[in-house]
N, C-alpha and C. Protein backbone atom coordinates (compact mmCIF):
# COMPACT_ATOMS: atom_id res chain seq x y z
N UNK A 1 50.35 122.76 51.30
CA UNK A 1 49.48 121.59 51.12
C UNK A 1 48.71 121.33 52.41
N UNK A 2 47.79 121.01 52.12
CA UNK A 2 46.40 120.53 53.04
C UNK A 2 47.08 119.74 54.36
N UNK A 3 46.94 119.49 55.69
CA UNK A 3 48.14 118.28 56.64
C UNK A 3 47.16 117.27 56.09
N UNK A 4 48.26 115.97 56.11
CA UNK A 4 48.03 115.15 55.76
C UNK A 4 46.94 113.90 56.18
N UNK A 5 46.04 113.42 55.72
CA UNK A 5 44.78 112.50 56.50
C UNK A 5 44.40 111.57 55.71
N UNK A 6 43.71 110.68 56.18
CA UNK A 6 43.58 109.31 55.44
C UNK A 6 42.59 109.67 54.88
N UNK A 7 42.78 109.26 52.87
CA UNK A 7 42.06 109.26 52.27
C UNK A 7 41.57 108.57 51.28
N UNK A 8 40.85 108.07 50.22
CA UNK A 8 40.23 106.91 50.11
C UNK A 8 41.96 106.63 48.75
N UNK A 9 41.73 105.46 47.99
CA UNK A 9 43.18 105.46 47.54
C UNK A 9 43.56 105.56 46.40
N UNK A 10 41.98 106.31 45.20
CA UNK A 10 42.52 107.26 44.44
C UNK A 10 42.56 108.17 44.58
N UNK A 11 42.48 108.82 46.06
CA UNK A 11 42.85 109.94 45.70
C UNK A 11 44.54 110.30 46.44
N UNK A 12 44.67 109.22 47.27
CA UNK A 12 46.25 109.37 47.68
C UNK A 12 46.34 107.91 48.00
N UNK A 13 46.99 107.48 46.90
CA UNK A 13 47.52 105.78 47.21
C UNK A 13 48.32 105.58 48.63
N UNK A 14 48.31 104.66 48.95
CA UNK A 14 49.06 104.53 49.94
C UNK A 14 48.96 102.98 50.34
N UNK A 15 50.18 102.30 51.17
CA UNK A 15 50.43 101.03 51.80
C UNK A 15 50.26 99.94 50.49
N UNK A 16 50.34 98.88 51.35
CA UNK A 16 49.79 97.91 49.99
C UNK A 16 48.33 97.95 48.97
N UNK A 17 47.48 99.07 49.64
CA UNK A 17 46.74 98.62 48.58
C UNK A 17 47.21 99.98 47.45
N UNK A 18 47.81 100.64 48.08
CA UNK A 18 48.25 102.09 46.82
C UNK A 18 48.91 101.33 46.04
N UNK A 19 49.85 99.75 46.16
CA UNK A 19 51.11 99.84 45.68
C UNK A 19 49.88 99.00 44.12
N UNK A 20 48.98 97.92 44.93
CA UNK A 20 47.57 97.60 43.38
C UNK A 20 47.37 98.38 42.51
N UNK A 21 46.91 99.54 43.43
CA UNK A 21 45.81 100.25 43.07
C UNK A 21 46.89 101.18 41.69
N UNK A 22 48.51 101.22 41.96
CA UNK A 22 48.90 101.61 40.80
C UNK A 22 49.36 101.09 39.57
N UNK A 23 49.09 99.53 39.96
CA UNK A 23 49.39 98.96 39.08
C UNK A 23 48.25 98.87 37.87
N UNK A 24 46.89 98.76 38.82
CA UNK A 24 45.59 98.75 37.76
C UNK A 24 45.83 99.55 37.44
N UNK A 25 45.99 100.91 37.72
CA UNK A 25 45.79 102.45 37.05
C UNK A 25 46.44 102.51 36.28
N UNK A 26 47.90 101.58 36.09
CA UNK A 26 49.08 102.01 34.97
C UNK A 26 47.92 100.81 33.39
N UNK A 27 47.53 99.98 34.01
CA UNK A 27 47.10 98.82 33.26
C UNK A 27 45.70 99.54 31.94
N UNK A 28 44.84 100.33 32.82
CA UNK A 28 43.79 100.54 32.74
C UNK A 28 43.97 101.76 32.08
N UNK A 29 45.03 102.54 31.89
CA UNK A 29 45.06 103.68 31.44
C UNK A 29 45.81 103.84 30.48
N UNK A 30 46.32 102.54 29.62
CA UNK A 30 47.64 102.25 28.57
C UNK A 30 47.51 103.54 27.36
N UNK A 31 45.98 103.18 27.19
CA UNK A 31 45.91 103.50 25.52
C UNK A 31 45.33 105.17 26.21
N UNK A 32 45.48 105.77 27.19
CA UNK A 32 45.24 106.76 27.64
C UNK A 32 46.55 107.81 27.41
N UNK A 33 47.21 107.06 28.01
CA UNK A 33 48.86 107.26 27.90
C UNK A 33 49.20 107.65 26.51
N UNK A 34 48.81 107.04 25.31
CA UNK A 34 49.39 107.10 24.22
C UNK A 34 48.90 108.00 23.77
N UNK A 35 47.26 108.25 24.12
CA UNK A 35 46.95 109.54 23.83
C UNK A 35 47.36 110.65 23.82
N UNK A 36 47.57 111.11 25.10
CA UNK A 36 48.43 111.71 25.47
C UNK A 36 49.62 112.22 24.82
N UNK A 37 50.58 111.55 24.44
CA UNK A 37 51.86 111.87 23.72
C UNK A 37 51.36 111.95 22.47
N UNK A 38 50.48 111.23 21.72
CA UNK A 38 50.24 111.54 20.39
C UNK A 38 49.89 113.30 20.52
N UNK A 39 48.96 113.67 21.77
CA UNK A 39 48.45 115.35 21.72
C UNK A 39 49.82 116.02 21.94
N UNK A 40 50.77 115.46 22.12
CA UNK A 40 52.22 116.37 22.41
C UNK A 40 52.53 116.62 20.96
N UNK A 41 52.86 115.56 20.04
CA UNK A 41 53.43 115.16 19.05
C UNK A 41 53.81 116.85 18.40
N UNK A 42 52.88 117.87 18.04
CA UNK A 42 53.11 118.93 17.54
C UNK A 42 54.06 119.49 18.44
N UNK A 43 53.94 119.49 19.51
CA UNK A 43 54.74 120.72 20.44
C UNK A 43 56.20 120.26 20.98
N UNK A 44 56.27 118.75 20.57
CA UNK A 44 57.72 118.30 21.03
C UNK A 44 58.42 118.97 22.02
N UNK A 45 57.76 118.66 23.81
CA UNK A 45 57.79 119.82 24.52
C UNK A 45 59.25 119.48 25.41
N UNK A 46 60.09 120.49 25.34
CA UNK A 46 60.97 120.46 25.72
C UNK A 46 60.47 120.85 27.70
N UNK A 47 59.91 121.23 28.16
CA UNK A 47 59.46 121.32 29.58
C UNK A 47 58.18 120.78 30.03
N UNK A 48 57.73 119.72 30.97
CA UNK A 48 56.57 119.06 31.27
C UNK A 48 56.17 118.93 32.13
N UNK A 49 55.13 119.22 32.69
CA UNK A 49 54.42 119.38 33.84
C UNK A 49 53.54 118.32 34.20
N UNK A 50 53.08 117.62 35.03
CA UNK A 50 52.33 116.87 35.35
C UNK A 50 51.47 116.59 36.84
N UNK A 51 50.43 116.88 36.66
CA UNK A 51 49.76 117.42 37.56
C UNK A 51 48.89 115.76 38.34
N UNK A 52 49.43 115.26 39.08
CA UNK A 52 49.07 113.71 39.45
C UNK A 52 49.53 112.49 38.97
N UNK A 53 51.13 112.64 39.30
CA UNK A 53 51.84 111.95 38.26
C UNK A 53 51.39 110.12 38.33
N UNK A 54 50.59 109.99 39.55
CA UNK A 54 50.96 108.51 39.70
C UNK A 54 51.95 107.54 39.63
N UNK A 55 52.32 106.84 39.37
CA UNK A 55 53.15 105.84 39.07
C UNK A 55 54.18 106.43 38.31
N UNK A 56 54.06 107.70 37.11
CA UNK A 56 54.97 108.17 36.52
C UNK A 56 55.09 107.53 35.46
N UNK A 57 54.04 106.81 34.97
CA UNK A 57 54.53 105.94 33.50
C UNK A 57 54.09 106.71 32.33
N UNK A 58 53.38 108.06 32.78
CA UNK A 58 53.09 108.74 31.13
C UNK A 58 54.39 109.64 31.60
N UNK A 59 54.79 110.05 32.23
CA UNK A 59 55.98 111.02 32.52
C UNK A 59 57.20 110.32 31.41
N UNK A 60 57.17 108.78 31.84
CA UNK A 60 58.33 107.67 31.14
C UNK A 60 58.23 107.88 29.91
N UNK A 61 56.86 107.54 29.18
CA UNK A 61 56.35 107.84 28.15
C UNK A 61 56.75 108.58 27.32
N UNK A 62 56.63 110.32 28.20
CA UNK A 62 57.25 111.57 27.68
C UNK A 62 59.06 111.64 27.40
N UNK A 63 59.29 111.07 28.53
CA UNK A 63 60.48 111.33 28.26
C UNK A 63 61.20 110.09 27.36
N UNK A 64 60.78 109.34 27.05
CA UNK A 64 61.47 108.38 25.95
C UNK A 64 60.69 108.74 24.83
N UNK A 65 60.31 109.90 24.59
CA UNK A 65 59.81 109.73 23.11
C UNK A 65 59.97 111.39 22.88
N UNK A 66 60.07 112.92 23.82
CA UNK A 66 60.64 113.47 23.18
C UNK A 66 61.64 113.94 24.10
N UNK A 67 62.33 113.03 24.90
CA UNK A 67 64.16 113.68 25.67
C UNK A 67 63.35 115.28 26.61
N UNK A 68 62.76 115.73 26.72
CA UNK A 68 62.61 117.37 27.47
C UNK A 68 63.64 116.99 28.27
N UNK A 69 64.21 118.32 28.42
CA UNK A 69 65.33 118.89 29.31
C UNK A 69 64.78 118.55 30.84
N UNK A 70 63.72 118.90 30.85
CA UNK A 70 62.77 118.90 32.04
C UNK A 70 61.77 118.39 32.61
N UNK A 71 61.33 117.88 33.32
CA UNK A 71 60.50 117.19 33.65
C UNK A 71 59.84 117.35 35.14
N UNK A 72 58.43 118.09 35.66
CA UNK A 72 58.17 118.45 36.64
C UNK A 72 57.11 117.28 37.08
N UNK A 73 56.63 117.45 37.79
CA UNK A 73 55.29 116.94 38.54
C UNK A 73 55.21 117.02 40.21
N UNK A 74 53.76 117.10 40.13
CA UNK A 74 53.23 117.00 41.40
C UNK A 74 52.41 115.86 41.87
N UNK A 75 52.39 115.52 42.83
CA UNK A 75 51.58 114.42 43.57
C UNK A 75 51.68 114.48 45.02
N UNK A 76 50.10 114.39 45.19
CA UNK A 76 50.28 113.94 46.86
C UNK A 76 50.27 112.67 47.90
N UNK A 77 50.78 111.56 47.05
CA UNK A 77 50.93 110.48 47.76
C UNK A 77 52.21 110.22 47.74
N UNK A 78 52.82 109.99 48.92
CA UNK A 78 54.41 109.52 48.93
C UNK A 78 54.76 108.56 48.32
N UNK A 79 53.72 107.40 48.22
CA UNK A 79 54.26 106.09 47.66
C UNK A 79 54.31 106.28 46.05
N UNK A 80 53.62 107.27 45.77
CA UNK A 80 53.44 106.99 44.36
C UNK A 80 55.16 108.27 43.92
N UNK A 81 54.78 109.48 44.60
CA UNK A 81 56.59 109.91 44.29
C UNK A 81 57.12 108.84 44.50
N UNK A 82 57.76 108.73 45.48
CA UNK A 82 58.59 107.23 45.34
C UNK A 82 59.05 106.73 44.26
N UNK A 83 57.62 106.06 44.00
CA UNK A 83 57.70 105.19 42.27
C UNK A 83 58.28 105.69 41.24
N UNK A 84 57.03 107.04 40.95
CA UNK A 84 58.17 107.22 40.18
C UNK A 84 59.36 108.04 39.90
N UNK A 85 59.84 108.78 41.30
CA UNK A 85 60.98 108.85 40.97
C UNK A 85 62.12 108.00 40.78
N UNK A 86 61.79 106.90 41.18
CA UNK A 86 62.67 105.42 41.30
C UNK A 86 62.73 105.12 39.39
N UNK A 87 61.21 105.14 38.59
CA UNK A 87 61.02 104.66 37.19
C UNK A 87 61.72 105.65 36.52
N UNK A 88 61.77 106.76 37.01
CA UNK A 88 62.24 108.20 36.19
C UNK A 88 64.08 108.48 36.28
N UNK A 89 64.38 107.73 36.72
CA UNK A 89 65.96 107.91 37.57
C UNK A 89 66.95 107.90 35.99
N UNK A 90 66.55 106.55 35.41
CA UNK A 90 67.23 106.67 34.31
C UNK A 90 66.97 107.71 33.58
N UNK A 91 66.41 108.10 33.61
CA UNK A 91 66.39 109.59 32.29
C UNK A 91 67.15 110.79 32.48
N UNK A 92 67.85 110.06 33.64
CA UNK A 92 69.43 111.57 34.51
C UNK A 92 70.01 111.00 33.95
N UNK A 93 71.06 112.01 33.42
CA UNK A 93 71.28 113.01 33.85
C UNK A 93 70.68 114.27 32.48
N UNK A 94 70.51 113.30 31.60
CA UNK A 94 70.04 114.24 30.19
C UNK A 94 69.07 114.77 30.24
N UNK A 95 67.92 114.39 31.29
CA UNK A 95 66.66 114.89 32.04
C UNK A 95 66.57 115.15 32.91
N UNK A 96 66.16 116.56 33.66
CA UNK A 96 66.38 116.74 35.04
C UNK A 96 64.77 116.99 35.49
N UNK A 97 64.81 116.09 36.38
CA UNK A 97 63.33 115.03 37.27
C UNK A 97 63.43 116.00 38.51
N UNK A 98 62.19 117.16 38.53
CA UNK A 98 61.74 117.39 39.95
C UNK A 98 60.54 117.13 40.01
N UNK A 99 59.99 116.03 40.77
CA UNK A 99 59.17 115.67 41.08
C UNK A 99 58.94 115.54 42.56
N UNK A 100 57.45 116.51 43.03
CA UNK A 100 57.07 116.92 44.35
C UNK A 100 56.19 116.42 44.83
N UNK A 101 56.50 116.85 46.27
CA UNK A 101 54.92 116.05 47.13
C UNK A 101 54.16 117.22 46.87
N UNK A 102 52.73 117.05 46.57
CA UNK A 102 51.93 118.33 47.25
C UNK A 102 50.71 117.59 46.26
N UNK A 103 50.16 118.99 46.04
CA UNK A 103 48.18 118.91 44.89
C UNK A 103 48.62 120.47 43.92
N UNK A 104 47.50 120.53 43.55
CA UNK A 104 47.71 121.35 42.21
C UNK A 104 47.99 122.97 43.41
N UNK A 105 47.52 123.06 44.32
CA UNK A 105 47.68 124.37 45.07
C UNK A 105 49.16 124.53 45.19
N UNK A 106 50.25 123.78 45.13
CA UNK A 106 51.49 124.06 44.85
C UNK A 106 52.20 124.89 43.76
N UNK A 107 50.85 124.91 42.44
CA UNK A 107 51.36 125.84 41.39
C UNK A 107 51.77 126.80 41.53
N UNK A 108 51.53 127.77 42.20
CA UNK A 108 51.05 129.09 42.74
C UNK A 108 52.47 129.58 43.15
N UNK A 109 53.35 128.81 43.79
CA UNK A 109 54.70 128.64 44.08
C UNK A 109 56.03 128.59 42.97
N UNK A 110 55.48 127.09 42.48
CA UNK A 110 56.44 126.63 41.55
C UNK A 110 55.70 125.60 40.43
N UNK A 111 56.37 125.07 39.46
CA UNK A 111 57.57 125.27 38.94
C UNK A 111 57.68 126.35 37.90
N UNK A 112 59.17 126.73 37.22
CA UNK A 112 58.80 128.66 36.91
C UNK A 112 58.76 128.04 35.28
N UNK A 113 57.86 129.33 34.90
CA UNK A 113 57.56 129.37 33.55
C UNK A 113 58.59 129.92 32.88
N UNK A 114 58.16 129.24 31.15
CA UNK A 114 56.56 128.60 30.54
C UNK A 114 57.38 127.04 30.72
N UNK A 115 56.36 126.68 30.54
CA UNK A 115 56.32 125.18 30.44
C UNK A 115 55.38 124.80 29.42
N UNK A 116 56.11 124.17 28.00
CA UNK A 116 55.89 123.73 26.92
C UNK A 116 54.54 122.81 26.88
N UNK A 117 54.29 121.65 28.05
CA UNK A 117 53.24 120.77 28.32
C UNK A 117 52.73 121.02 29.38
N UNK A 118 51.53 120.91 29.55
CA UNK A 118 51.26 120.22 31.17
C UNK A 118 49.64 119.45 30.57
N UNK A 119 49.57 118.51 31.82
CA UNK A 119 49.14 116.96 31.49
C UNK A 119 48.38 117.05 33.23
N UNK A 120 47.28 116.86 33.11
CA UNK A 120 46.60 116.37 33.94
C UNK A 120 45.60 115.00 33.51
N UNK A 121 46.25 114.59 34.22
CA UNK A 121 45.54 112.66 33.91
C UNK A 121 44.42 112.40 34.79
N UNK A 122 42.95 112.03 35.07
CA UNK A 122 42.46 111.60 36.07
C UNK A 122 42.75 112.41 37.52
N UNK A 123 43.26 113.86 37.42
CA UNK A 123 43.19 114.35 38.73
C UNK A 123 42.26 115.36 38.98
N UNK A 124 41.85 115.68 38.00
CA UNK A 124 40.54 117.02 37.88
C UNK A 124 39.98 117.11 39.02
N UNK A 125 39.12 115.82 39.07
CA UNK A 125 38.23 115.70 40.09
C UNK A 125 38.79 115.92 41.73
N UNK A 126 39.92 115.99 41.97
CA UNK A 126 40.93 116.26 43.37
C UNK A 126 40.87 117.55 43.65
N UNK A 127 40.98 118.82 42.43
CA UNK A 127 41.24 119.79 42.68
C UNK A 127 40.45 120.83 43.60
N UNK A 128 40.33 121.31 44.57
CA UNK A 128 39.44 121.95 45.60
C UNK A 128 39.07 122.93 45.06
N UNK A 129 39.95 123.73 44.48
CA UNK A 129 39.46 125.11 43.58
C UNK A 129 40.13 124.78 42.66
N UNK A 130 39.91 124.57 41.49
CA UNK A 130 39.76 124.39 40.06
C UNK A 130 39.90 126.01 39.15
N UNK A 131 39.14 127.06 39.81
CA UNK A 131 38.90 127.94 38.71
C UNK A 131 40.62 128.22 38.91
N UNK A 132 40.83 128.87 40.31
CA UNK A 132 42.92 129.08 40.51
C UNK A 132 43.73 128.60 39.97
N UNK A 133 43.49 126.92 40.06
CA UNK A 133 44.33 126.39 39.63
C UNK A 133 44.73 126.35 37.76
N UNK A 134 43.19 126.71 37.26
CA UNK A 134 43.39 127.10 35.80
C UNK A 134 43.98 128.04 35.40
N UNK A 135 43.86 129.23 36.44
CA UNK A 135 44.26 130.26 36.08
C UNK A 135 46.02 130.15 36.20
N UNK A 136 46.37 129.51 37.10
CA UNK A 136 47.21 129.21 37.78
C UNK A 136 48.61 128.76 36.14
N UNK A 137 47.64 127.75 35.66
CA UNK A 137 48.04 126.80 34.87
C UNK A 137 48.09 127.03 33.63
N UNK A 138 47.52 128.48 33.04
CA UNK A 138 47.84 129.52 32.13
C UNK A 138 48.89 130.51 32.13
N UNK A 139 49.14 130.69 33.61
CA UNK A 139 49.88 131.89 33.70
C UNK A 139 51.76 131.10 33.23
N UNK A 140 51.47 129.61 33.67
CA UNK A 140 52.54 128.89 33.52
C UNK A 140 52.82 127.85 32.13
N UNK A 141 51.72 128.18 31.13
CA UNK A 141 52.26 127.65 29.87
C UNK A 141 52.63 128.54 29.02
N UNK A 142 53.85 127.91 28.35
CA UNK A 142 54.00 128.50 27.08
C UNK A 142 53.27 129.22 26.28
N UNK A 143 53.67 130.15 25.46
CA UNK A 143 52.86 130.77 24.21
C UNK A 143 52.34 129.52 23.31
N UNK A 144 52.64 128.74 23.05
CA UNK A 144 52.37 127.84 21.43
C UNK A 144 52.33 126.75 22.50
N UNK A 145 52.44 126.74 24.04
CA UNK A 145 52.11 124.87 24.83
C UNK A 145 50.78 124.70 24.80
N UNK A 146 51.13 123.53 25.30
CA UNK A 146 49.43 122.96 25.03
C UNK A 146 49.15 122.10 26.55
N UNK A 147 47.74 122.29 27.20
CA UNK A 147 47.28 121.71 28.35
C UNK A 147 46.71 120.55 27.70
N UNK A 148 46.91 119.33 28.23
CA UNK A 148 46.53 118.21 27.83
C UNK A 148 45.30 117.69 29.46
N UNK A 149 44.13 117.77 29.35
CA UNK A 149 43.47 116.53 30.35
C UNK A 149 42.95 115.36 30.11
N UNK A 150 43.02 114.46 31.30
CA UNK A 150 41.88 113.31 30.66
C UNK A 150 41.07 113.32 31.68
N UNK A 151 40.00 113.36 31.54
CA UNK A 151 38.69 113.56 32.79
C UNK A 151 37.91 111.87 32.48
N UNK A 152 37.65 111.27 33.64
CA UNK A 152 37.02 110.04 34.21
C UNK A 152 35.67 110.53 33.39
N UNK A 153 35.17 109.40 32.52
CA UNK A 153 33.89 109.58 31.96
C UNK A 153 32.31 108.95 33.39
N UNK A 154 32.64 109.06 34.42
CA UNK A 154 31.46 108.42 35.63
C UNK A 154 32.03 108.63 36.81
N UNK A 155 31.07 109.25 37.58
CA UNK A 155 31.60 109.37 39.21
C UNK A 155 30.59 108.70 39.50
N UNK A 156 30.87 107.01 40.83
CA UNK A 156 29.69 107.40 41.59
C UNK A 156 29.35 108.57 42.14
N UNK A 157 28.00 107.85 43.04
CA UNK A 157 27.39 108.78 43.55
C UNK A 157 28.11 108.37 45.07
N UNK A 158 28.66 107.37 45.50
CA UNK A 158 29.55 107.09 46.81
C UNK A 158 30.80 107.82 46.44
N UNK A 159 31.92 108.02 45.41
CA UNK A 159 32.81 108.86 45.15
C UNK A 159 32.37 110.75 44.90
N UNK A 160 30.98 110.77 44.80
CA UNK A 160 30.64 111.97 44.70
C UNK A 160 30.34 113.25 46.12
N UNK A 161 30.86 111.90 47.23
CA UNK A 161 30.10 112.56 48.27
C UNK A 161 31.98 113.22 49.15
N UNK A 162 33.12 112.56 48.50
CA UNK A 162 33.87 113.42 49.00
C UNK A 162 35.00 113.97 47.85
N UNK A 163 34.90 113.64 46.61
CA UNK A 163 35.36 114.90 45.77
C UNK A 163 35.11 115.88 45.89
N UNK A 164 35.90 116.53 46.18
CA UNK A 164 36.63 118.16 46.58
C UNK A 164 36.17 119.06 45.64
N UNK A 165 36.10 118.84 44.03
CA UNK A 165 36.13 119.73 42.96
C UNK A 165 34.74 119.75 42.88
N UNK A 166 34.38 121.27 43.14
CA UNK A 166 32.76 122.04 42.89
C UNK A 166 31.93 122.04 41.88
N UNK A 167 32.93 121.56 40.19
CA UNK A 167 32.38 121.60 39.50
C UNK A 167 32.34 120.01 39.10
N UNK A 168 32.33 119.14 39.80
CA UNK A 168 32.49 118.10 39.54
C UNK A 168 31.05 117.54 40.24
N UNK A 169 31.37 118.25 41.47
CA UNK A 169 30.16 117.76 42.09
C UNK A 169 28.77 118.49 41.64
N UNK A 170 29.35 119.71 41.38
CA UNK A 170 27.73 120.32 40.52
C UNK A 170 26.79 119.60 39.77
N UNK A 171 27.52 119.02 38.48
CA UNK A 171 26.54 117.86 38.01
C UNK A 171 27.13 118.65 36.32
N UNK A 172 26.96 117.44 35.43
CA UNK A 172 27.18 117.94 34.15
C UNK A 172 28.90 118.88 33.93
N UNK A 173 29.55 117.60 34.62
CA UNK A 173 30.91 118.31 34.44
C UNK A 173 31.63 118.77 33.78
N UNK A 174 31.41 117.82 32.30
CA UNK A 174 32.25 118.44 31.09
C UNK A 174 31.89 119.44 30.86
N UNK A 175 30.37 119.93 30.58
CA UNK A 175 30.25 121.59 30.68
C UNK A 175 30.77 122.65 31.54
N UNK A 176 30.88 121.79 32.58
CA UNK A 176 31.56 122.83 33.71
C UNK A 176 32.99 123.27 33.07
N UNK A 177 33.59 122.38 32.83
CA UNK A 177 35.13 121.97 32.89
C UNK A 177 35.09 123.05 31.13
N UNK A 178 34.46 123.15 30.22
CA UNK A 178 34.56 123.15 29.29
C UNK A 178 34.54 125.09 29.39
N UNK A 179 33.34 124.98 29.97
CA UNK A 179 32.87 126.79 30.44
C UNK A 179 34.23 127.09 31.42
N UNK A 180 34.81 126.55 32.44
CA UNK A 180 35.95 127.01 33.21
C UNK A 180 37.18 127.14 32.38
N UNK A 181 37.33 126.23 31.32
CA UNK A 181 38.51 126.46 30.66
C UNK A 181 38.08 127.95 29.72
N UNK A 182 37.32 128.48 29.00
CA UNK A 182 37.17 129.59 28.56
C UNK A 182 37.31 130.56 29.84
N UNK A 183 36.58 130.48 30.72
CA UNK A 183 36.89 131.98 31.52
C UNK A 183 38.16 132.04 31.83
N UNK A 184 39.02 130.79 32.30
CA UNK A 184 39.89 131.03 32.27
C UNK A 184 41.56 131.28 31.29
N UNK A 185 40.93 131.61 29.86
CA UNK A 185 41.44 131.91 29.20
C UNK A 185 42.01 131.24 28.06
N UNK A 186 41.55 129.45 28.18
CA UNK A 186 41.98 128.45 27.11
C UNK A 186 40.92 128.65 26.09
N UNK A 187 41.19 127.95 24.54
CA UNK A 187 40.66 127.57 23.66
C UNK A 187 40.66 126.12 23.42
N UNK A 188 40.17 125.42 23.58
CA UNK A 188 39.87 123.91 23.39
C UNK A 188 39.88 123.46 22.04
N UNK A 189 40.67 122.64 21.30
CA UNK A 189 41.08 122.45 19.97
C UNK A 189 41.23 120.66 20.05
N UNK A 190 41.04 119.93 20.85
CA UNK A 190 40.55 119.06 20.27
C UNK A 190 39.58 118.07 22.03
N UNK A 191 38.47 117.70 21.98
CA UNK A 191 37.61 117.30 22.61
C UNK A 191 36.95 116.02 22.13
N UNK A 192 37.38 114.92 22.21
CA UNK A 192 36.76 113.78 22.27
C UNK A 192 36.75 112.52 23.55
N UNK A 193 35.83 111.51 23.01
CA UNK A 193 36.12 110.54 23.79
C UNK A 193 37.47 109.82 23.37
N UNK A 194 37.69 108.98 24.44
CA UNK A 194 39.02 108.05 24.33
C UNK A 194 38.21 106.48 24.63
N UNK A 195 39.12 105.42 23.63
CA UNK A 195 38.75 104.15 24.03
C UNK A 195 38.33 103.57 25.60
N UNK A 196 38.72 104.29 26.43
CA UNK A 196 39.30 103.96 27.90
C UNK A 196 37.07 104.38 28.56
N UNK A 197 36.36 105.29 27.59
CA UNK A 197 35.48 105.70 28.10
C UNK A 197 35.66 107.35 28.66
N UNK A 198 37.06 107.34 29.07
CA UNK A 198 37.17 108.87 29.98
C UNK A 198 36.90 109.82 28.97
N UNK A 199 37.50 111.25 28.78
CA UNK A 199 37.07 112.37 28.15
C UNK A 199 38.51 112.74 27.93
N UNK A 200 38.85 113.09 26.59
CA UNK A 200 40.71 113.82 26.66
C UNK A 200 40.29 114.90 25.88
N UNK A 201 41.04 115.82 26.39
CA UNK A 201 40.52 117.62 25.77
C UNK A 201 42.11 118.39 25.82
N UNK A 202 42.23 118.96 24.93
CA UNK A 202 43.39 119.52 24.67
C UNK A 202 43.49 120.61 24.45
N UNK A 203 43.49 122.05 25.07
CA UNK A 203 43.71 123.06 25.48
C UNK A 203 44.51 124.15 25.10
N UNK A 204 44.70 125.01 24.78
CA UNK A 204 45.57 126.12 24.07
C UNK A 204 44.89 127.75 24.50
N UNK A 205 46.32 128.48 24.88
CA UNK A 205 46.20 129.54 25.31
C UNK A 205 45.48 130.57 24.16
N UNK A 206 44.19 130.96 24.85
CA UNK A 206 43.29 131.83 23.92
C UNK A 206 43.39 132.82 22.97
């Protein structure tokens, strides 16, 4: 992972205003959340990945509605591990919670395949290289799993000047995002808007 530097506080919460800033995000993202698990509903995924867990309340989500054995995620803000490994505690011992510091460049390492889900919420836009990490993020799902994202429907143009992700900043992202998931080997099977405004797209190995 990147050493660590102050950065604005969605993209690594931190101090008191990370501890707000996750409370709006859990608030603001409810019916996002449900989305989410409704796109599981077929795959009842016994292993889950989560790529910016935040606060950990769609992780909670997951695991009170289908038990997985497993439960991974990554994040690079301490305060927000913290959280939720603190929210996630009860779901031990019948669930075993590794949840890490780092960004999606940690894939590459761990955690070992397949993994039934993986769930990227609002972190797209973080990712520095995107095309790797897709590739990355195929090599580690299941045959029959399914990639779940939700992509922010508006970037400023003041948030546009230090997002990391190339195809974000290119312009016309969902095409980007849409063309990157084919080269990198997904089929996209369901693509709409969500109440919330953002974009949720649901993904399957080609």
């Amino acid at each position: 992972m990147a050493e660590t530097k102050k950065l604005p506080q969605p993209m690594r919460p931190s101090g008191f205003g990370g501890r707000i800033f996750g409370v709006a995000m859990e608030m603001l993202s409810a019916s996002n959340y449900r989305w989410v698990v409704k796109q599981l509903e077929p795959t009842a995924p016994r292993t889950y990945l989560e790529i910016g867990f935040g606060t950990g309340k769609q992780a909670q989500l997951v695991a009170a509605r289908f038990h997985p054995a497993h439960i991974f995620g990554v994040d690079p803000s301490e305060l927000m591990l913290a959280t939720a490994r603190k929210q996630l505690a009860r779901f031990s011992p019948a669930t075993a919670v590794d949840m890490r510091l780092g960004d999606d460049t940690l894939l590459g390492q761990w955690p070992p395949a397949p993994i039934d889900a993986i769930v990227a919420s609002h972190s797209w836009q973080f990712w520095a290289d995107p095309v790797t990490t897709l590739a990355r993020i195929r090599a580690l799902l299941a045959p029959a799993g399914r990639f779940v994202m939700v992509i922010r429907s508006h970037i400023s143009e003041g948030v546009q000047k230090w997002i990391p992700n190339p195809i974000t900043k290119a312009g016309n992202e969902l095409e980007g995002l849409r063309a990157a998931l084919a080269t990198a080997g997904f089929r996209i099977i369901v693509d709409e808007k969500l109440r919330t405004g953002s974009q949720g797209i649901v993904a399957v190995i080609a």
